[in-house]
C-alpha atoms as a PDB file:
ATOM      1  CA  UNK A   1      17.853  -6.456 -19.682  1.00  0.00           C
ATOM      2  CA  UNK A   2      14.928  -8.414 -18.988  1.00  0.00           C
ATOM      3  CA  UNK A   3      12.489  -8.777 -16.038  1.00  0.00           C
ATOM      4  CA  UNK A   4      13.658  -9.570 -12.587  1.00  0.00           C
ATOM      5  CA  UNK A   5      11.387 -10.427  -9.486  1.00  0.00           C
ATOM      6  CA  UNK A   6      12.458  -7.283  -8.092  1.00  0.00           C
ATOM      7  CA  UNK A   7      10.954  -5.224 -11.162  1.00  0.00           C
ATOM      8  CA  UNK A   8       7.537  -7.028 -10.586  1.00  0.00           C
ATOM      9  CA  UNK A   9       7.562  -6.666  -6.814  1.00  0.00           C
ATOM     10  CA  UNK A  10       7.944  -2.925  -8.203  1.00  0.00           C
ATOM     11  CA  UNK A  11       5.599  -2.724 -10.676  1.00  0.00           C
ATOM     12  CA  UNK A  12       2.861  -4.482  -8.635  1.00  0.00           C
ATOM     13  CA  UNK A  13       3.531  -2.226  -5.424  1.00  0.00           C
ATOM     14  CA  UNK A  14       3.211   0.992  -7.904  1.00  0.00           C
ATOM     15  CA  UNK A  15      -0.368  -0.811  -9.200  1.00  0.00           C
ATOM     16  CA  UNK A  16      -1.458  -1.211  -5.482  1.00  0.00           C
ATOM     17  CA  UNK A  17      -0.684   2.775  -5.016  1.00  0.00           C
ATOM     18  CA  UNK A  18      -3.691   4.404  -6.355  1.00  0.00           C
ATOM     19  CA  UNK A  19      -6.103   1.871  -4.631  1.00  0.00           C
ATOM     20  CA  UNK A  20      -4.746   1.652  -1.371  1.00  0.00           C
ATOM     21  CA  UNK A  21      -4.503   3.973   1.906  1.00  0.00           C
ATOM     22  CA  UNK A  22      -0.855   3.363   3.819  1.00  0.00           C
ATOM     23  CA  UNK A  23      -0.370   4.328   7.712  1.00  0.00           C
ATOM     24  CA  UNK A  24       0.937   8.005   7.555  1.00  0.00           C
ATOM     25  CA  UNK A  25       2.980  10.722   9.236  1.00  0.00           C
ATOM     26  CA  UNK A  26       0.056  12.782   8.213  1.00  0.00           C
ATOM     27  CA  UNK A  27      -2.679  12.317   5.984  1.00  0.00           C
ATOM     28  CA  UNK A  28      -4.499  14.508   3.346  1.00  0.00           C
ATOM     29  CA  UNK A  29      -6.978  13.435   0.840  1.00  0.00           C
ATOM     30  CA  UNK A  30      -7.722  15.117  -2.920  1.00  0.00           C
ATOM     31  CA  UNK A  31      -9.126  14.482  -6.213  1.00  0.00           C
ATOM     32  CA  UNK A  32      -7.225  13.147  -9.317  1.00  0.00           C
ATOM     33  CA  UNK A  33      -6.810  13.729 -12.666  1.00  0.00           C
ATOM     34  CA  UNK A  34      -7.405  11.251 -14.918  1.00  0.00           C
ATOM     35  CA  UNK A  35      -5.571  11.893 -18.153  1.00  0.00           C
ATOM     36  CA  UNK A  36      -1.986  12.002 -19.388  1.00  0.00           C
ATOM     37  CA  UNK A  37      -0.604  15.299 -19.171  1.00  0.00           C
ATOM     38  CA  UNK A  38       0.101  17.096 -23.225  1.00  0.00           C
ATOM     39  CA  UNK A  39       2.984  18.494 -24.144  1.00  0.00           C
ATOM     40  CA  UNK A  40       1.718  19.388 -27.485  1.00  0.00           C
ATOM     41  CA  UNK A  41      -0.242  22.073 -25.492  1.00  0.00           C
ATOM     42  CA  UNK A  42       2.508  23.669 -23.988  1.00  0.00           C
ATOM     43  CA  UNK A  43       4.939  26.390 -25.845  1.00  0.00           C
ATOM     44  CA  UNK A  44       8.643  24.994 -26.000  1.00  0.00           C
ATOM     45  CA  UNK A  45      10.132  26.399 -23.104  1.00  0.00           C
ATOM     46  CA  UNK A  46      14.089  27.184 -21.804  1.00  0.00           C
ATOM     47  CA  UNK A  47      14.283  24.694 -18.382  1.00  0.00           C
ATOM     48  CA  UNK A  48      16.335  25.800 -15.599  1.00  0.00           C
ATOM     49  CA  UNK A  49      15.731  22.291 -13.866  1.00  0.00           C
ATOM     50  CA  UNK A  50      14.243  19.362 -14.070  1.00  0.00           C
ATOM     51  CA  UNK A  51      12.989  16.137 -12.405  1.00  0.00           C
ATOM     52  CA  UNK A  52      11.730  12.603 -13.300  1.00  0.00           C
ATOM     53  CA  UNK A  53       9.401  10.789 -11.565  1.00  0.00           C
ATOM     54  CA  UNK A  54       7.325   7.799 -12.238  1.00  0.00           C
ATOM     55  CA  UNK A  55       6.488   7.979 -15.519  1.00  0.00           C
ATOM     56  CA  UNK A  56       6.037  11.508 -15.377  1.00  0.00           C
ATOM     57  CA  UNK A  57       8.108  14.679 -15.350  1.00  0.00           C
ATOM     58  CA  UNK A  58       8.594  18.445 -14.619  1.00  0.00           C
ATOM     59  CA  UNK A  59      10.769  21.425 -15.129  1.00  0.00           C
ATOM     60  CA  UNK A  60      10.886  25.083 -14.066  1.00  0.00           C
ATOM     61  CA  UNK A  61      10.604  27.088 -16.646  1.00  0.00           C
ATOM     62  CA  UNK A  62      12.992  30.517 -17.296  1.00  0.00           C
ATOM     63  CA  UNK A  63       9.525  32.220 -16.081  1.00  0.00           C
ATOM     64  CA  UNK A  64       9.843  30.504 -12.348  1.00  0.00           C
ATOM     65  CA  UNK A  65       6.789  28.208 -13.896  1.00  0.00           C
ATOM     66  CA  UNK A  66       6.317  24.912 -13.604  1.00  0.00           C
ATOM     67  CA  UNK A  67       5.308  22.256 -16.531  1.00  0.00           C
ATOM     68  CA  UNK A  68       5.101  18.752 -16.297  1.00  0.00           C
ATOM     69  CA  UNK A  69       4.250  15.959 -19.213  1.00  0.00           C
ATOM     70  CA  UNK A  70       3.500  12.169 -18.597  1.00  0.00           C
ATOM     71  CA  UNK A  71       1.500  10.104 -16.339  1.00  0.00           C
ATOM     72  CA  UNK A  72      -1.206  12.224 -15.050  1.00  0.00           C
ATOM     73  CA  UNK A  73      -3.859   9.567 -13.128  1.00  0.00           C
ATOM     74  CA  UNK A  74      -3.044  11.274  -9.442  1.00  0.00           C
ATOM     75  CA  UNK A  75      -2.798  15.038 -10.893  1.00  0.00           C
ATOM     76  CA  UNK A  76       0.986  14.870 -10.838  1.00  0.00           C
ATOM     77  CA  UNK A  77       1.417  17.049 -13.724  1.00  0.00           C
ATOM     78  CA  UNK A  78      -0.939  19.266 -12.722  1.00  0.00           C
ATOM     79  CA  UNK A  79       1.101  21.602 -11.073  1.00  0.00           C
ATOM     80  CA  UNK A  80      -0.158  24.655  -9.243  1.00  0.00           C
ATOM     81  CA  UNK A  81       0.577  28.023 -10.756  1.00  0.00           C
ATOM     82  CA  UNK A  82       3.107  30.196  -9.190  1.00  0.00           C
ATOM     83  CA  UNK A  83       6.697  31.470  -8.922  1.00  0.00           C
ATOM     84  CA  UNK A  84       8.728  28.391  -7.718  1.00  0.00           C
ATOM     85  CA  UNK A  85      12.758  28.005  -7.821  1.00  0.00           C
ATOM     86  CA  UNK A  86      13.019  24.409  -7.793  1.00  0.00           C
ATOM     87  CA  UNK A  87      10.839  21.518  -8.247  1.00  0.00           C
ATOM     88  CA  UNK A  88      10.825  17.490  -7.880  1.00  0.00           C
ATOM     89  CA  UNK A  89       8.829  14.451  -9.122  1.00  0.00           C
ATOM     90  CA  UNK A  90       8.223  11.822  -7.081  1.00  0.00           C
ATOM     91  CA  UNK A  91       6.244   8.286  -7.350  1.00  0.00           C
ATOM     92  CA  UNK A  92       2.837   9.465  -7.799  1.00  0.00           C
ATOM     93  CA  UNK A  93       3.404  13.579  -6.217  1.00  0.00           C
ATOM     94  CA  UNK A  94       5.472  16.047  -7.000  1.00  0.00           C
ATOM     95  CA  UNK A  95       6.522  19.124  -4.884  1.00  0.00           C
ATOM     96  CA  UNK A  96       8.118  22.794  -5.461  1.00  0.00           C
ATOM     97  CA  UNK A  97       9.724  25.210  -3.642  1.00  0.00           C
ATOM     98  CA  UNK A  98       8.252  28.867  -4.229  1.00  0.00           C
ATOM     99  CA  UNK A  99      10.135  31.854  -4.691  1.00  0.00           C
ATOM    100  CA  UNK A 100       9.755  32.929  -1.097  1.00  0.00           C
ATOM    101  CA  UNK A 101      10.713  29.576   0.234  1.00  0.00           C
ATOM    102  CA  UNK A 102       7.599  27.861   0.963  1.00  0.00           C
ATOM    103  CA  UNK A 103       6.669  24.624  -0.550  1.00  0.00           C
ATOM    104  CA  UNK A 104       3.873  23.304  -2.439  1.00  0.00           C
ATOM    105  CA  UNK A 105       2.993  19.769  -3.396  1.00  0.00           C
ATOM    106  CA  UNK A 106       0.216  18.214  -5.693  1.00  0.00           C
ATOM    107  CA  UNK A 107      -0.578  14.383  -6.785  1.00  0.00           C
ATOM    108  CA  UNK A 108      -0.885  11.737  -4.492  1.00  0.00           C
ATOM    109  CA  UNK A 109      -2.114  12.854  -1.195  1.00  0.00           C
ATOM    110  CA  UNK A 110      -3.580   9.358   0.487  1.00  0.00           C
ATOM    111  CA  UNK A 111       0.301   8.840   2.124  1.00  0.00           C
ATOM    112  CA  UNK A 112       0.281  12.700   3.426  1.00  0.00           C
ATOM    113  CA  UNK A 113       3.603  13.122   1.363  1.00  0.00           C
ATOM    114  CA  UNK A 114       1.776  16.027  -0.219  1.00  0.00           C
ATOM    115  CA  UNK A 115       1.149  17.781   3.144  1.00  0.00           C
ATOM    116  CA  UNK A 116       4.770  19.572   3.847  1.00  0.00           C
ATOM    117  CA  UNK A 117       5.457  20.668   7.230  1.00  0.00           C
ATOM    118  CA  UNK A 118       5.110  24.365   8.076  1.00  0.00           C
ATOM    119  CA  UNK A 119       8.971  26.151   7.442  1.00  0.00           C
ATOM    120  CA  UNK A 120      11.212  28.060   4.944  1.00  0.00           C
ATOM    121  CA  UNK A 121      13.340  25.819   2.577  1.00  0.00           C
ATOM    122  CA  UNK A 122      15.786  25.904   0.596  1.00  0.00           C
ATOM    123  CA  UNK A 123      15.109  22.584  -1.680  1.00  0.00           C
ATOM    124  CA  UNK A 124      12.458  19.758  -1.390  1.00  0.00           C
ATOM    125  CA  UNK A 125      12.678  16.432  -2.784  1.00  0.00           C
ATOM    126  CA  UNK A 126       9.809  13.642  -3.365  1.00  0.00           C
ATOM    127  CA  UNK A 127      10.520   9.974  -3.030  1.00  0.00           C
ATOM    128  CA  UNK A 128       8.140   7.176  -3.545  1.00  0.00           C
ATOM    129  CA  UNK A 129       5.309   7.737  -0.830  1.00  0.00           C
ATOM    130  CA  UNK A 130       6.851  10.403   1.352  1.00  0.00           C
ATOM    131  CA  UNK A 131       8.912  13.783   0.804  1.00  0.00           C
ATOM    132  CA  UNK A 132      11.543  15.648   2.414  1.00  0.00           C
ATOM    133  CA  UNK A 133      12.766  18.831   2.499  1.00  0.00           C
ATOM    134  CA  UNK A 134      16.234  21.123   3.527  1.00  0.00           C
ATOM    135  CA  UNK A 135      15.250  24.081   5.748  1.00  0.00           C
ATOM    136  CA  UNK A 136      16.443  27.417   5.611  1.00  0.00           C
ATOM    137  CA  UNK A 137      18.764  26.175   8.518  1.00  0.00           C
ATOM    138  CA  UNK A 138      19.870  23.369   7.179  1.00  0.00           C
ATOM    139  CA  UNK A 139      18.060  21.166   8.765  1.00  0.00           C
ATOM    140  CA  UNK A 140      15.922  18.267   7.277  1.00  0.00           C
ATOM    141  CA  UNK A 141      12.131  17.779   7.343  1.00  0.00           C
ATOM    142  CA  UNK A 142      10.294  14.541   6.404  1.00  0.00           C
ATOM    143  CA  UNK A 143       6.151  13.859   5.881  1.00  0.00           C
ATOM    144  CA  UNK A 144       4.313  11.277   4.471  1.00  0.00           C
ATOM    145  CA  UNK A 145       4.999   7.206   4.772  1.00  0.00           C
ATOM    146  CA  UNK A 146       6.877   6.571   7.618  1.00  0.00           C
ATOM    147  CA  UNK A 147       7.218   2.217   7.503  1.00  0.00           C
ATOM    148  CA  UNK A 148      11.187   2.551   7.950  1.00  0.00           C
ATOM    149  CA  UNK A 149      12.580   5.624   9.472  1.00  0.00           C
ATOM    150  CA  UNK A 150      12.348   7.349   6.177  1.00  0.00           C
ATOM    151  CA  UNK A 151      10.765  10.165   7.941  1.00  0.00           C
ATOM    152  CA  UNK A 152      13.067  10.525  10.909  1.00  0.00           C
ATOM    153  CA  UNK A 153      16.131  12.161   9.729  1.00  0.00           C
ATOM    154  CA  UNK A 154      18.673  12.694  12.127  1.00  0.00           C
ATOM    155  CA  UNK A 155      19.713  15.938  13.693  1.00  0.00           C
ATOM    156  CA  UNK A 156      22.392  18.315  11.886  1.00  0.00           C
ATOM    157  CA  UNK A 157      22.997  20.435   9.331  1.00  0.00           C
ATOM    158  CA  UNK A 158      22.762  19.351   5.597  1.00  0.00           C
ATOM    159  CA  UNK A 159      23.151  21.053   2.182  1.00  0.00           C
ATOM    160  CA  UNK A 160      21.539  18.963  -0.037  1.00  0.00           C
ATOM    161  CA  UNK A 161      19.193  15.799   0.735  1.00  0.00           C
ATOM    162  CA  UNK A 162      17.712  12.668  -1.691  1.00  0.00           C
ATOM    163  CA  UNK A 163      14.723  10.608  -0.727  1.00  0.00           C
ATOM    164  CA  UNK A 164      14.922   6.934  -2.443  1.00  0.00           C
ATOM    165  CA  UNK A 165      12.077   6.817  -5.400  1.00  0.00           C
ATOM    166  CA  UNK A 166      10.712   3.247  -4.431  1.00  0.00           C
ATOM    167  CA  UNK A 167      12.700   1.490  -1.170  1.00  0.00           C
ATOM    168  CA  UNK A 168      11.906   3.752   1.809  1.00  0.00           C
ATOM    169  CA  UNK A 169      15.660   5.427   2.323  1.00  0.00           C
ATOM    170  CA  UNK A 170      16.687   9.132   2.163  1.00  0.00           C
ATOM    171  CA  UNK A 171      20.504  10.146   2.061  1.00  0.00           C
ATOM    172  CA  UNK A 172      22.223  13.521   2.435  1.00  0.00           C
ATOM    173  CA  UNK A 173      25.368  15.335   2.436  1.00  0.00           C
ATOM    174  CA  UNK A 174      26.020  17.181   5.426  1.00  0.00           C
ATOM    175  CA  UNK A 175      27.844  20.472   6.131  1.00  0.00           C
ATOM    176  CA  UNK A 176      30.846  19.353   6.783  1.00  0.00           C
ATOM    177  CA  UNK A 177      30.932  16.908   3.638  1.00  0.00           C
ATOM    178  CA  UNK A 178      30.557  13.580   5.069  1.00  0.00           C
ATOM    179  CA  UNK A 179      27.016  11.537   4.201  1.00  0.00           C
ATOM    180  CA  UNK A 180      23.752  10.576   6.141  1.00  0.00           C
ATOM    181  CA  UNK A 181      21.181   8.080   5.238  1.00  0.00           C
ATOM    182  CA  UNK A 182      18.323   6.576   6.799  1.00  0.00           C
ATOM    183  CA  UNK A 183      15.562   4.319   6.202  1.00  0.00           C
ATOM    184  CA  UNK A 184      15.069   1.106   4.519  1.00  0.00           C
ATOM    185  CA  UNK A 185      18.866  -0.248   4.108  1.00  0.00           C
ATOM    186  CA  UNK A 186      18.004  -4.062   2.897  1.00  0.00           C
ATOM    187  CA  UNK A 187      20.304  -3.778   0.398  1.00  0.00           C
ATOM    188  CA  UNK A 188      23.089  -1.641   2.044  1.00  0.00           C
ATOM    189  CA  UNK A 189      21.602   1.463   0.275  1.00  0.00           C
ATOM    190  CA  UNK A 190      21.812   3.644   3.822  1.00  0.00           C
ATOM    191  CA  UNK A 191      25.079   2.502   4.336  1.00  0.00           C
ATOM    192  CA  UNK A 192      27.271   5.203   2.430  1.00  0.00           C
ATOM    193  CA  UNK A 193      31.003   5.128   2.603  1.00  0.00           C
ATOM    194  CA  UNK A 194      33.385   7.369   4.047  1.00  0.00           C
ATOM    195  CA  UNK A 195      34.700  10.625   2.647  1.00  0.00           C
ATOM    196  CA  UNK A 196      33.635  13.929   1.673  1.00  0.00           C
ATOM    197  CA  UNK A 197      30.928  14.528  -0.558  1.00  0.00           C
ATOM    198  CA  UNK A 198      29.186  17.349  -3.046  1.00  0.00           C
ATOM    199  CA  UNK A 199      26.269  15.381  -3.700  1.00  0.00           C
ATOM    200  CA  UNK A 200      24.535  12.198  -3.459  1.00  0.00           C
ATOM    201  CA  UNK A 201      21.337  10.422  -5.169  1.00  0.00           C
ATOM    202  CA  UNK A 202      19.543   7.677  -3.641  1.00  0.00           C
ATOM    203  CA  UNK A 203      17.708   5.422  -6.181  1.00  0.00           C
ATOM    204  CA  UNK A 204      15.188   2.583  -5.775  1.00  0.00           C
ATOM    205  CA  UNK A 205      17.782  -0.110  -3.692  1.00  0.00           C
ATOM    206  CA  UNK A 206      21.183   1.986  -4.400  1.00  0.00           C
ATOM    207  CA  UNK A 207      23.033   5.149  -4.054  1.00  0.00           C
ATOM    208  CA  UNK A 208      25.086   7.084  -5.974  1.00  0.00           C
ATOM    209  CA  UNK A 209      27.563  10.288  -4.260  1.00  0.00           C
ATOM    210  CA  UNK A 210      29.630  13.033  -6.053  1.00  0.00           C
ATOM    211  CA  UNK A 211      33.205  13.112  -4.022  1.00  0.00           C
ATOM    212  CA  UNK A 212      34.579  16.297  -3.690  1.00  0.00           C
ATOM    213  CA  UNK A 213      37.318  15.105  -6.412  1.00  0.00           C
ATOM    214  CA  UNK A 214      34.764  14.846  -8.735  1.00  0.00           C
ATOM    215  CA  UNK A 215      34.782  10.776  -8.555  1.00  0.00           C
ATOM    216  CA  UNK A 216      31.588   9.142  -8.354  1.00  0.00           C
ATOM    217  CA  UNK A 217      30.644   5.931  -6.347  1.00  0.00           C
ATOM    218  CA  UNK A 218      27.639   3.943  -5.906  1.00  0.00           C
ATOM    219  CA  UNK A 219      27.046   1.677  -3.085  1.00  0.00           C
ATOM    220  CA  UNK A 220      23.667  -1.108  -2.632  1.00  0.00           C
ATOM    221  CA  UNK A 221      21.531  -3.051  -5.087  1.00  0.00           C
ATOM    222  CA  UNK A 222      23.670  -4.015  -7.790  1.00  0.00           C
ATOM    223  CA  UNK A 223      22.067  -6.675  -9.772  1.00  0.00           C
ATOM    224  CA  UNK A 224      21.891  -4.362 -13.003  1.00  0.00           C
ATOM    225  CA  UNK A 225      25.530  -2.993 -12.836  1.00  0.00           C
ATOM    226  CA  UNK A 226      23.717   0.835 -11.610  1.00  0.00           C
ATOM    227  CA  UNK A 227      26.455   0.727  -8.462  1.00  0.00           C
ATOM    228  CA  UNK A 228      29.231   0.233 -10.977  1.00  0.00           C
ATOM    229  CA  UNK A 229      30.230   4.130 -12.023  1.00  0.00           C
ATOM    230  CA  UNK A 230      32.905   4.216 -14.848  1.00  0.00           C
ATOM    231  CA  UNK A 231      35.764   6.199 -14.171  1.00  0.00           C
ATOM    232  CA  UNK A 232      36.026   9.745 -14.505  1.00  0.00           C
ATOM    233  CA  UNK A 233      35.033  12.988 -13.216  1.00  0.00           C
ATOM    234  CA  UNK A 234      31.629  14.030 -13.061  1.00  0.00           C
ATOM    235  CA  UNK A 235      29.533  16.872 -11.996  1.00  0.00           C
ATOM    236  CA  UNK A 236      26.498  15.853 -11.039  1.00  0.00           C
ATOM    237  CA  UNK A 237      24.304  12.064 -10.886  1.00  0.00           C
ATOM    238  CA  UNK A 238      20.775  10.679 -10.821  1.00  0.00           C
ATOM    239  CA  UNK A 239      19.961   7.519  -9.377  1.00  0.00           C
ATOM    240  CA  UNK A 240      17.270   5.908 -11.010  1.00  0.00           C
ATOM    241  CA  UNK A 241      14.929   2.538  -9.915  1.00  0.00           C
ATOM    242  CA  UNK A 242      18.003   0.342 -11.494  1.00  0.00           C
ATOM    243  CA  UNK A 243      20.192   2.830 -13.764  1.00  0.00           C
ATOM    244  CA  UNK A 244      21.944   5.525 -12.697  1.00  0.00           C
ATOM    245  CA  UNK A 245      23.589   8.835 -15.258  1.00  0.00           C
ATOM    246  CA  UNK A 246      25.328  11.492 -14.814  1.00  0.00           C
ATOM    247  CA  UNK A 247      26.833  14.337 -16.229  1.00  0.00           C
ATOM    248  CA  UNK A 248      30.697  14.690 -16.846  1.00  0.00           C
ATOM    249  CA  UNK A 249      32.473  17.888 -16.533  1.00  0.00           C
ATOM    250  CA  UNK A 250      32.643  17.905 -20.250  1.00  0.00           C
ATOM    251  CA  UNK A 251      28.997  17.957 -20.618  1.00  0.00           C
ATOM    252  CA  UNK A 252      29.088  14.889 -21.687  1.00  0.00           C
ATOM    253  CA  UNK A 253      26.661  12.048 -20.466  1.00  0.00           C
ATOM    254  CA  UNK A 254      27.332   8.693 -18.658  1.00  0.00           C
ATOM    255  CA  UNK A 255      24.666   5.748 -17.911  1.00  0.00           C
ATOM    256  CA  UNK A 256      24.888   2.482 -16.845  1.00  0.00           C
ATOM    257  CA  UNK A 257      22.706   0.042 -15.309  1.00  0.00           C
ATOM    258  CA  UNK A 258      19.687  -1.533 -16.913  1.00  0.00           C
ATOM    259  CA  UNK A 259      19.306  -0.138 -20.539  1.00  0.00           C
ATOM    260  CA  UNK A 260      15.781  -2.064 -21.080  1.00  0.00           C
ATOM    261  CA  UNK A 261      14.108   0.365 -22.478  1.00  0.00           C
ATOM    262  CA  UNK A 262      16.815   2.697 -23.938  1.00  0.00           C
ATOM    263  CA  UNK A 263      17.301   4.710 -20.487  1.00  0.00           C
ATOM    264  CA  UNK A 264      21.199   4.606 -20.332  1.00  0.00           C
ATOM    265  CA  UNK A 265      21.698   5.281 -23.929  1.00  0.00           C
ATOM    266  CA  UNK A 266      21.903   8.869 -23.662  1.00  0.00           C
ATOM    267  CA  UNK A 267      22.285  11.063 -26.523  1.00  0.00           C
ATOM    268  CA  UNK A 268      24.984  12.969 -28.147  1.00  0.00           C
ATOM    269  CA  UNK A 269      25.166  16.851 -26.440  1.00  0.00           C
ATOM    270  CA  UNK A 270      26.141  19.064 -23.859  1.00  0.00           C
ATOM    271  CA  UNK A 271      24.310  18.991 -20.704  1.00  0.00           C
ATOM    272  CA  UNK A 272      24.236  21.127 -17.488  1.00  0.00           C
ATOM    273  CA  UNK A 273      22.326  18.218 -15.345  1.00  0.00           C
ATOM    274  CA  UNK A 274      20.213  15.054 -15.398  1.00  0.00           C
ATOM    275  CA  UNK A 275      17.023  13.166 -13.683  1.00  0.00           C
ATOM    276  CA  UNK A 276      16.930   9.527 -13.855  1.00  0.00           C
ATOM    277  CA  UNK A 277      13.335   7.716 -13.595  1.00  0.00           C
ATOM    278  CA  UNK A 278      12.257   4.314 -13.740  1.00  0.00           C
ATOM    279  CA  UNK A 279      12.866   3.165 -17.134  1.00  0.00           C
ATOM    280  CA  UNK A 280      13.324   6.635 -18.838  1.00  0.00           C
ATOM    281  CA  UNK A 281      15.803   9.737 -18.299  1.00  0.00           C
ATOM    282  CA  UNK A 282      15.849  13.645 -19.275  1.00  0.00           C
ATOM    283  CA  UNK A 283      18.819  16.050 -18.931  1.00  0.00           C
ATOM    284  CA  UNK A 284      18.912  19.111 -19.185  1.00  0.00           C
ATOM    285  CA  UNK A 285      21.165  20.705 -22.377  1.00  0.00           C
ATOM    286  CA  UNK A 286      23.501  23.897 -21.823  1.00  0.00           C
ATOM    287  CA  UNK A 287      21.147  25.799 -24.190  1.00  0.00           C
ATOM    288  CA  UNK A 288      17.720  25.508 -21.707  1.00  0.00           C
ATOM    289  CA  UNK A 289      16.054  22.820 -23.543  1.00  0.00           C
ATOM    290  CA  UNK A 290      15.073  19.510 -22.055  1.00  0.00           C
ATOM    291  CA  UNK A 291      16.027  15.850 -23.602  1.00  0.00           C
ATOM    292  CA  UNK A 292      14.618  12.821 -22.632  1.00  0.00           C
ATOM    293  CA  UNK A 293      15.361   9.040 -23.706  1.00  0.00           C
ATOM    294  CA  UNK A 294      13.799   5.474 -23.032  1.00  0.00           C
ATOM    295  CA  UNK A 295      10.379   4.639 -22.315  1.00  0.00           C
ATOM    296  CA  UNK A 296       7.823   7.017 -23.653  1.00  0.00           C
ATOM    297  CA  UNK A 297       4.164   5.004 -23.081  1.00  0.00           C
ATOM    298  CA  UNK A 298       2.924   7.526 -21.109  1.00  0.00           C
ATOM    299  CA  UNK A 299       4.751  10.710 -22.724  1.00  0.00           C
ATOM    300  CA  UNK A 300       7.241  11.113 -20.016  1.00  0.00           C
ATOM    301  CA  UNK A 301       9.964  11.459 -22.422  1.00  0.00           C
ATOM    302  CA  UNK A 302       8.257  13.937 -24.713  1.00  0.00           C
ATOM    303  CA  UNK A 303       9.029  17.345 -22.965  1.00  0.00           C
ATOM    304  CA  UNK A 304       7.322  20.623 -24.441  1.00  0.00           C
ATOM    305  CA  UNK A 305       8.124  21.292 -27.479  1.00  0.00           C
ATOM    306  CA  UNK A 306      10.124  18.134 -28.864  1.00  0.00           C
END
């Protein structure tokens, strides 16, 4: 597809990032990088996960090690070196969890969405200015931009949480199954439907949930067809800025939505998960290795070793 006014309100908000301070939960400041991150000078490596961010990436390595290849203007694939067991990519940060449950961020710091509050966690996820992450207890913790409730989660206990990677929304399922969201919701994004869910995505103005049946549905922005899931059953999905894909219990991959630039015209394979970005996608192949597809100007779709 072609441009929209919502793409350029987009793409001139991410411009305005690196220049200008935002009101914060809590603020930090840092140096940047100033180079695109090489894969060429990393040894192929077997993934155990993976996130996309803005034009940049990263994966945790069979090691516990974290790589990332892209965009590298803020330091966001500079990551830190350590044991971690997860890791996410955000707008301009990225965050991990370590292997004793901490968390450590890096990139971006001007919005404080690289400062986590103190805690054990389980999982941490980076949106677009601000990050949140799932407590040992299951509860949810929030930092960085706060211009629409996308820091104040509500109370409970969650399993699994999804900050928005542009519009300020978060989503997540809760114990019991149903779904939470809150923040921005001009679109209906933070509205999710009823029923019982394994896990949920929120994208730029959409969001995508895995049913417990293995159905997926999408509700919000829908000008690109990303809230329009085929049918089938599915393990897991990625909401992207305006495509979404997921991964069929097959192995098989699904995207729809914008396809501007490639980035829901997966490839053949078998795949054990997926990250959708802005305009380009990785997943994450049964056999450890990483493969991306759709806009590569910055690297972001040239993992380590391809």
């Amino acid at each position: 597809m072609g441009s929209s006014p919502r793409r350029f309100v987009r793409l001139l908000a991410a411009l305005l990032v690196s220049a200008t301070a935002v009101a914060s939960c809590s603020r930090n400041h840092a140096t940047s990088a100033s180079q695109d991150s090489s894969p060429a000078d990393v040894v192929k490596s077997t993934f155990l996960s993976l996130s996309v961010g803005e034009f940049f990436a990263c994966g945790v390595t069979a090691h516990g090690d974290i790589v990332c290849w892209g965009e590298n203007g803020q330091g966001q694939a500079t990551p830190p070196v350590g044991a971690f067991a997860s890791v996410s990519a955000g707008f301009y940060h990225a965050c991990g969890v370590t292997a004793d449950g901490g968390i450590m961020c890096w990139g971006y710091s001007d919005t404080g969405a690289t400062t986590p509050v103190a805690g054990s966690y389980t999982e941490v996820s980076a949106g677009n200015d601000f990050t949140c992450g799932l407590k040992t207890d299951g509860s949810v913790a929030c930092w960085g931009r706060d211009n629409g409730g996308q820091c104040e989660p509500p109370a409970g206990t969650f399993t699994q949480i999804s900050p928005g990677p542009f519009r300020s929304h978060t989503c997540g399922v809760t114990v019991d199954g149903p779904l939470a969201c809150w923040g921005g919701n001009a679109d209906g994004q933070a509205t999710p439907p009823s029923g019982s869910f394994s896990s949920v995505t929120a994208g730029s103005e959409h969001t995508c949930g895995v049913k417990v049946d293995g159905t997926v549905v999408c509700w919000g922005y829908n000008g690109y067809g990303q809230s329009t899931p085929p049918s089938g059953s599915y393990l897991g999905v990625s909401a992207g800025i305006f495509h979404t894909c997921s991964v069929m219990v097959d192995g098989s991959m699904a995207c729809w939505g914008d396809n501007n630039s490639g980035q829901a015209t997966p490839p053949n394979g078998s795949f054990v998960s997926v990250s959708a970005g802005d305009e380009n996608t990785c997943g994450l192949r049964t056999d450890g290795t990483v493969a991306c597809w759709g806009d590569n100007s910055r690297n972001e779709s040239t993992p380590p070793g391809s």
